[in-house]
Protein backbone atom coordinates (compact mmCIF):
# COMPACT_ATOMS: atom_id res chain seq x y z
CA UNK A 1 -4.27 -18.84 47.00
CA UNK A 2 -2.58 -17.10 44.19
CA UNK A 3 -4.67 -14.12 43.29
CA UNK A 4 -1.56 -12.32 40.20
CA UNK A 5 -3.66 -11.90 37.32
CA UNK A 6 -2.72 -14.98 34.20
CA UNK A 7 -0.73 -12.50 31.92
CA UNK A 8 -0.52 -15.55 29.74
CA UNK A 9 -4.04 -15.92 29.25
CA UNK A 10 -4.62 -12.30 28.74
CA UNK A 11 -1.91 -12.29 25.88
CA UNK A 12 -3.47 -14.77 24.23
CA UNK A 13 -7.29 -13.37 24.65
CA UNK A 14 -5.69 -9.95 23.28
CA UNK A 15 -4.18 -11.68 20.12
CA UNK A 16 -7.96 -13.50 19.40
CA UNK A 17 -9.74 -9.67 19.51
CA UNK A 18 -10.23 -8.84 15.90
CA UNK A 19 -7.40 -5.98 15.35
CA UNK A 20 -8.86 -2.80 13.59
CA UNK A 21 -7.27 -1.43 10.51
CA UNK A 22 -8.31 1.56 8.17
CA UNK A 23 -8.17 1.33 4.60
CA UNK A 24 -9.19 3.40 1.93
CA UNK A 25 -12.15 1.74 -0.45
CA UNK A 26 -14.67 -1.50 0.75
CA UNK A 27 -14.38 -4.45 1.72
CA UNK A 28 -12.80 -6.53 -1.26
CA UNK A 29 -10.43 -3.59 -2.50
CA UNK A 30 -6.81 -4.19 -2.79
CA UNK A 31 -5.82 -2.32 0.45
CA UNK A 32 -8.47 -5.22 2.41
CA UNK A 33 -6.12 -8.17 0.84
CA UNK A 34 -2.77 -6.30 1.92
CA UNK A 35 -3.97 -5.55 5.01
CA UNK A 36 -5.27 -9.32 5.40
CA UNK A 37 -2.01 -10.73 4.03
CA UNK A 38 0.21 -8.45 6.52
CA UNK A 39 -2.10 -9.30 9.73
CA UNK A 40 -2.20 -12.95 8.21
CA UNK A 41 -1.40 -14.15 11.82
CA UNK A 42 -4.56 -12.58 13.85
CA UNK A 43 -8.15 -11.84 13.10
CA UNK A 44 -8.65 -8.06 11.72
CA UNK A 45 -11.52 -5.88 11.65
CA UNK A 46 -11.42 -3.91 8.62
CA UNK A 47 -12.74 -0.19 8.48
CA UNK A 48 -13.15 1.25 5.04
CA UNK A 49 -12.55 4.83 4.21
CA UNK A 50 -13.47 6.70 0.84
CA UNK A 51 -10.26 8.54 0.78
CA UNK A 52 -6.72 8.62 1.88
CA UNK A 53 -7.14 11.87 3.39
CA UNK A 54 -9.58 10.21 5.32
CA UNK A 55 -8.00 7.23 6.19
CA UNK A 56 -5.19 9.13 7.81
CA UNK A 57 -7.31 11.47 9.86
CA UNK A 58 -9.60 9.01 11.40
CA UNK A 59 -6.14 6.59 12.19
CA UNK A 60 -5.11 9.86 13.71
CA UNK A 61 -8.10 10.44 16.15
CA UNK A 62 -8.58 6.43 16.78
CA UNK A 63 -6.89 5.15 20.00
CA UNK A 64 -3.25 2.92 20.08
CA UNK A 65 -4.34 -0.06 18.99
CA UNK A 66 -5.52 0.66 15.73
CA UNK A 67 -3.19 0.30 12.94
CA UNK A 68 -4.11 1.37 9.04
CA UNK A 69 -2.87 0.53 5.51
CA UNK A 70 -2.04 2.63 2.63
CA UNK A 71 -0.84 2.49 -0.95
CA UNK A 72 2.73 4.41 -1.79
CA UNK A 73 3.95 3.42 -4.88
CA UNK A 74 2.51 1.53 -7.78
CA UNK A 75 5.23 -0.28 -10.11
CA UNK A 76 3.47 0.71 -13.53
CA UNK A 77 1.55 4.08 -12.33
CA UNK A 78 4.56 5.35 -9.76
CA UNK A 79 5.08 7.10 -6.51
CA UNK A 80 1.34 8.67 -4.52
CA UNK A 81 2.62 11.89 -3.83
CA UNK A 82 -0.38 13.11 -1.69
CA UNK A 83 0.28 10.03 0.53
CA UNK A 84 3.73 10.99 1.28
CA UNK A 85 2.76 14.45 2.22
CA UNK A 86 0.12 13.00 4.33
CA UNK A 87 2.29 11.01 6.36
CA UNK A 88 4.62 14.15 6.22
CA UNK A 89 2.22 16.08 8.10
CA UNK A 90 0.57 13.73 10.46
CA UNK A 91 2.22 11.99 13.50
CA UNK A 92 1.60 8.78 12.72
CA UNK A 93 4.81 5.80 12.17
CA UNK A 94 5.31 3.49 9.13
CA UNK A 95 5.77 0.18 10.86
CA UNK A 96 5.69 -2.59 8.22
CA UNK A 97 5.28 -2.57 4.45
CA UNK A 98 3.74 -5.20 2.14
CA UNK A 99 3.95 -5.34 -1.31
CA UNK A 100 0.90 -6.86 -3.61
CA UNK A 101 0.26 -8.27 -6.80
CA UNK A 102 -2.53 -6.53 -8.32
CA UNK A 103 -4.37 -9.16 -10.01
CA UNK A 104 -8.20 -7.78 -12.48
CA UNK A 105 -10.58 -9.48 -12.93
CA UNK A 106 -13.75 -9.29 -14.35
CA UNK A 107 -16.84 -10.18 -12.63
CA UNK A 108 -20.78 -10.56 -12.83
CA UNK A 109 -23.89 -12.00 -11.21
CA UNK A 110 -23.57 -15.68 -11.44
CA UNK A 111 -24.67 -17.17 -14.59
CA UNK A 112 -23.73 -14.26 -16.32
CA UNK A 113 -21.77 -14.35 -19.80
CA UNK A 114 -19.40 -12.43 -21.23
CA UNK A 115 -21.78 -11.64 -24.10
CA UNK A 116 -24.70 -10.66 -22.31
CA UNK A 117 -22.57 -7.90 -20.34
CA UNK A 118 -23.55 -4.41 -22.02
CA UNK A 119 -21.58 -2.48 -19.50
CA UNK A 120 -17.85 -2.85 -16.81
CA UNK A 121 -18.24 -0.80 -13.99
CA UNK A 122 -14.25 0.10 -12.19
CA UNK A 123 -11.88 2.62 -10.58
CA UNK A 124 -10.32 4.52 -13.95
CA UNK A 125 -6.99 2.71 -13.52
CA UNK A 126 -8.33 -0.77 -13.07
CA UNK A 127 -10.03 0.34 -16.47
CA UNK A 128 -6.70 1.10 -17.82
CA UNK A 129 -5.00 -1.52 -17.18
CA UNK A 130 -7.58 -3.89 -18.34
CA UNK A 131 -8.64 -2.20 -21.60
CA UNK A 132 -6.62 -4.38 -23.80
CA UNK A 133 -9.00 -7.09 -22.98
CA UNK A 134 -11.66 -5.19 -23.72
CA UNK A 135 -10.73 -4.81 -27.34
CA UNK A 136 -12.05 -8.18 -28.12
CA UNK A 137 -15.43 -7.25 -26.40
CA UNK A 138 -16.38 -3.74 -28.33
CA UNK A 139 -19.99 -4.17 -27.80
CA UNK A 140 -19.43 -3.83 -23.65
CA UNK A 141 -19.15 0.30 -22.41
CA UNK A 142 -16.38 0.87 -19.67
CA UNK A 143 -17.89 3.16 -17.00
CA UNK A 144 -15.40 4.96 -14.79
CA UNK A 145 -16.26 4.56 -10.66
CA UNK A 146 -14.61 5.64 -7.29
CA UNK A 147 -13.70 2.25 -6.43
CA UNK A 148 -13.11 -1.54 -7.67
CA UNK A 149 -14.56 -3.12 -4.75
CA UNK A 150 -17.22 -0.67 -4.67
CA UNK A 151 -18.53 -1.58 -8.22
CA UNK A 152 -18.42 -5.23 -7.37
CA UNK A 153 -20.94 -4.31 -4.80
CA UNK A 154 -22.87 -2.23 -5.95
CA UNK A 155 -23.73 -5.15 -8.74
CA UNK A 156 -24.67 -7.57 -6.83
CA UNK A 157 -26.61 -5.54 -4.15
CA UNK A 158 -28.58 -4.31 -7.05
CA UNK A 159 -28.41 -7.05 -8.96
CA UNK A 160 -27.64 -5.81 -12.15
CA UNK A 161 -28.30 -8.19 -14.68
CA UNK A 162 -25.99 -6.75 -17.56
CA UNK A 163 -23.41 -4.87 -15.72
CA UNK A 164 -19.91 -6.17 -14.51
CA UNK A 165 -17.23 -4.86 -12.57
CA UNK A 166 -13.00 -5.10 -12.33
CA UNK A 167 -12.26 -5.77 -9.00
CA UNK A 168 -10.08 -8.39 -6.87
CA UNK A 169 -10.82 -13.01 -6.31
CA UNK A 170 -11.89 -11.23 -2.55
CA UNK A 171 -14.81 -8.99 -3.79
CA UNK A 172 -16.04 -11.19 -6.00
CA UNK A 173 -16.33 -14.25 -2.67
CA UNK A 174 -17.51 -11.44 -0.11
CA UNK A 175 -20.39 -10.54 -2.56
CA UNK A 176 -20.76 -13.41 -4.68
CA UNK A 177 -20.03 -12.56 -7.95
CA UNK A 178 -18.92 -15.04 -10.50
CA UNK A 179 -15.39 -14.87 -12.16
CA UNK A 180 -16.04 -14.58 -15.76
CA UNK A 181 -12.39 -13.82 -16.51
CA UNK A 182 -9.44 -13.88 -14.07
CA UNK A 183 -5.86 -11.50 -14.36
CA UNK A 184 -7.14 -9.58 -17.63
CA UNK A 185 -4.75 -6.65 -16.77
CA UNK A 186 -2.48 -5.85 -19.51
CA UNK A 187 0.12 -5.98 -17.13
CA UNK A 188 1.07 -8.90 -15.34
CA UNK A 189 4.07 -7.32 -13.57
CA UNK A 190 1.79 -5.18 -11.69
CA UNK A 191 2.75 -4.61 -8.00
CA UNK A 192 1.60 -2.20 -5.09
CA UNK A 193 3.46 -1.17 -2.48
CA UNK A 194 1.30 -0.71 1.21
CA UNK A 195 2.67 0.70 4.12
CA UNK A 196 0.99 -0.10 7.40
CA UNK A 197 0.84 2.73 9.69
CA UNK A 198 0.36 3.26 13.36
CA UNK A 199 0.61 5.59 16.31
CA UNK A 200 4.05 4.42 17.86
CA UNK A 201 7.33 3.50 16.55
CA UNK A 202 8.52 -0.50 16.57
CA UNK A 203 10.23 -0.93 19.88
CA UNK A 204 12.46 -3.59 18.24
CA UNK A 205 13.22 -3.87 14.68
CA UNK A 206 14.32 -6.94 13.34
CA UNK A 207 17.66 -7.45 12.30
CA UNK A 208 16.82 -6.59 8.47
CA UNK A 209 14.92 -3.34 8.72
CA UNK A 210 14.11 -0.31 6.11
CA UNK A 211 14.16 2.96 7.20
CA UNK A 212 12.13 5.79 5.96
CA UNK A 213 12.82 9.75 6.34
CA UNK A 214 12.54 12.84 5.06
CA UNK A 215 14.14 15.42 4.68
CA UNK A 216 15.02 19.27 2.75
CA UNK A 217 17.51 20.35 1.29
CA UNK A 218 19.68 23.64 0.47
CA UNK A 219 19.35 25.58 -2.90
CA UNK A 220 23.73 24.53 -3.36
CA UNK A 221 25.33 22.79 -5.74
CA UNK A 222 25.95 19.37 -5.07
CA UNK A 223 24.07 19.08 -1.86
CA UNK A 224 21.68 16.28 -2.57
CA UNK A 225 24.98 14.40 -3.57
CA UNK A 226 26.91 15.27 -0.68
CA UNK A 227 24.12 13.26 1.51
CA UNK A 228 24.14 10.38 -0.96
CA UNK A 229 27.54 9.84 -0.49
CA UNK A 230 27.48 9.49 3.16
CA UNK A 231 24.69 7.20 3.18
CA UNK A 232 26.59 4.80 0.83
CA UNK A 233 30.06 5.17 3.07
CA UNK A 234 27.43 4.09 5.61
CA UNK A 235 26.80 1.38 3.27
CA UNK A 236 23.07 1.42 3.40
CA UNK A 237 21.49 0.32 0.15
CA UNK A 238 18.99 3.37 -1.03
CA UNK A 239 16.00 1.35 -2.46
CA UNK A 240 13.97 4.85 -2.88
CA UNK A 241 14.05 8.46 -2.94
CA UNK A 242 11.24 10.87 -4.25
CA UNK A 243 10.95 14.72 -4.36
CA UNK A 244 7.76 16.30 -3.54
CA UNK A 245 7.18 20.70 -4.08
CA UNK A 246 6.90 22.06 -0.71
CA UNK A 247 3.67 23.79 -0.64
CA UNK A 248 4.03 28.11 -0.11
CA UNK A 249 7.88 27.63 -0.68
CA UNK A 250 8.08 27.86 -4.81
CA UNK A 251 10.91 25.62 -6.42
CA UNK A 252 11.60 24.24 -3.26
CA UNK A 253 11.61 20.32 -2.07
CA UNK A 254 11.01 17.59 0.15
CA UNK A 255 13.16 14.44 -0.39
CA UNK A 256 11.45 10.90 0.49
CA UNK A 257 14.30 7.94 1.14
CA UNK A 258 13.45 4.20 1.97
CA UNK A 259 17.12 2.49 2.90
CA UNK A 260 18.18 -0.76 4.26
CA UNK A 261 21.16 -1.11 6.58
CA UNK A 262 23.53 -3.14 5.47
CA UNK A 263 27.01 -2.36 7.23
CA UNK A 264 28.05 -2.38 10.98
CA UNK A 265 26.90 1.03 11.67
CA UNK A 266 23.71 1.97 13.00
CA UNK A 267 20.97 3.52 10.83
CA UNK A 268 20.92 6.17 13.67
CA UNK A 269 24.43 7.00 12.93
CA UNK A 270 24.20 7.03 9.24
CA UNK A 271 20.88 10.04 9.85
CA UNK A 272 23.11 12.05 12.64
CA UNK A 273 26.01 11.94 9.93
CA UNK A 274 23.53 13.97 7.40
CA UNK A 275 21.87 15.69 9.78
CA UNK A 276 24.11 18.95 9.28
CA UNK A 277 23.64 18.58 5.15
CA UNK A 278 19.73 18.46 5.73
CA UNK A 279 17.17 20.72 6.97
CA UNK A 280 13.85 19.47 8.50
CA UNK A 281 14.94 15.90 8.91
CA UNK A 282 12.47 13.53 9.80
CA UNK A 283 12.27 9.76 10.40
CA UNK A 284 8.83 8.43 9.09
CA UNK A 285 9.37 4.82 10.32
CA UNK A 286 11.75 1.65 11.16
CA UNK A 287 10.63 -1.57 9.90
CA UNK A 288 11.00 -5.12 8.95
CA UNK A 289 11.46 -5.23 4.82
CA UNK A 290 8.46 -6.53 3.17
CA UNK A 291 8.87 -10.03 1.25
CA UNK A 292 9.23 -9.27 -1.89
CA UNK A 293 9.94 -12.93 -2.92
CA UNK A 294 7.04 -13.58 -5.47
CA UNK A 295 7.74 -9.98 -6.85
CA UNK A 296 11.05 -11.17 -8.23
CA UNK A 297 10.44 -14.62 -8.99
CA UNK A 298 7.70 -13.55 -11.30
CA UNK A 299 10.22 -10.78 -12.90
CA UNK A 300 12.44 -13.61 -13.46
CA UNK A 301 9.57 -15.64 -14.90
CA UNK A 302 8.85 -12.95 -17.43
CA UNK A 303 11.91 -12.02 -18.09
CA UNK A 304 13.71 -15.65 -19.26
CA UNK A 305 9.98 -16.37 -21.33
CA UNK A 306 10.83 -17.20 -25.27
């Protein structure tokens, strides 16, 4: 009788557990539909944090197989400095990306009207971004909140009669909330950039990958050149690169770069090759590239209207 354990079975059982991922905000926020459209394939268990500091810490202390998602970049409000520095000093690995439309929209109890709303509850840069609308509704205050998701629930768990919220099409079906107005954001080229983070590095990228590292520099002329130059003879196509203050070292800084391979040579060659320009150099992940199809078909879109 054959007693070896069905390795098959148990793959498939493991891939049908619910996957747990940190975010920061509720269920419904933005970083719940990236981390829902990047595990698209398997069930996920999402665990909200209030903040990113958070997040990263309680990724940090959680065991192997949990994995978390956090915002980087915005393409209208920029770079999340804190973040980097976060993943800086933490020993956790980027190991996928996904990029997001952020889509506002305004929502109420059902039955609700525009007109009967006296107040919008959101996070101060959904508010932002949406307050364009707004200027057709002057009679409705705009109430500043920690989070978009948040406000969404917090109207319909208290049921508040007059009061609506900017959040995401998610928080308004988890607690439902009617749509009373959908994509108000001034904005429509509004995209957010996620990485997914966990505890190991990919074993295996794929055969297009990004890679992101870190690294300082001298205080000589030309020296931040000098390692841009070998990364393009490497031919790898620099899609980022940030500077963040190094904290008790005045006027000094950390460089963020996201490349993609593009040449023959090995993105591990192209980092030993600037390794002796560079202090502290650091690789923060390897990963597939995010799709960033609908990102530029919209641009195009946009940018061919009459």
């Amino acid at each position: 009788m054959n007693t070896a354990p069905d390795t098959t079975a148990q793959t498939e059982e493991a891939d049908l557990r619910p996957l747990d991922v940190l975010i920061q905000g509720v269920h419904g926020a933005f970083h719940d539909l990236a981390a829902r459209r990047f595990f698209a394939d398997r069930p996920v268990r999402v665990l909200p944090a209030a903040t990113f500091p958070e997040l990263v810490q309680r990724l940090a202390e959680a065991g192997p197989g949990t994995m978390g998602v956090m915002a980087i970049e915005n393409s209208l409000g920029g770079t999340l400095l804190q973040n980097y520095m976060l993943l800086q000093d933490s020993a956790l690995h980027i190991i996928g990306e996904v990029y997001l439309r952020i889509g506002q929209n305004l929502l109420a109890l059902p039955g609700t009207t525009i007109e009967q709303l006296e107040e919008v509850r959101s996070h101060p840069m959904a508010i932002a971004q949406c307050r364009e609308f707004f200027t057709r509704w002057p009679h409705i205050r705009l109430v500043e909140t920690t989070d978009t998701a948040l406000s969404a629930r917090e109207v319909a768990e208290q049921q508040l009669e007059r009061v609506g919220a900017i959040a995401s099409t998610l928080a308004a079906e988890l607690y439902g909330l009617e749509v009373l107005a959908a994509d108000i954001e001034t904005h429509k080229l509004n995209y957010t950039r996620f990485l997914v983070l966990g505890h190991e590095p990919l074993a295996e990228p794929l055969p297009e990958y990004k890679v992101s590292a870190s690294f300082t520099l001298s205080h000589e002329v030309g020296s931040l050149h000098q390692v841009l130059a070998v990364l393009a003879a490497y031919q790898f196509n620099l899609t980022k690169i940030q500077s963040a203050p190094i904290m008790g070292r005045p006027w000094e800084y950390r460089f963020f770069i996201d490349f993609v391979a593009q040449g023959s040579l090995s993105w591990q060659q192209g980092l030993e090759a600037i390794r002796p320009l560079t202090g502290e150099l650091r690789v923060l992940g390897v990963y597939p590239c995010g799709a960033m199809d609908e990102v530029l078909s919209q641009n195009a879109t946009q940018t061919h209207e009459p």
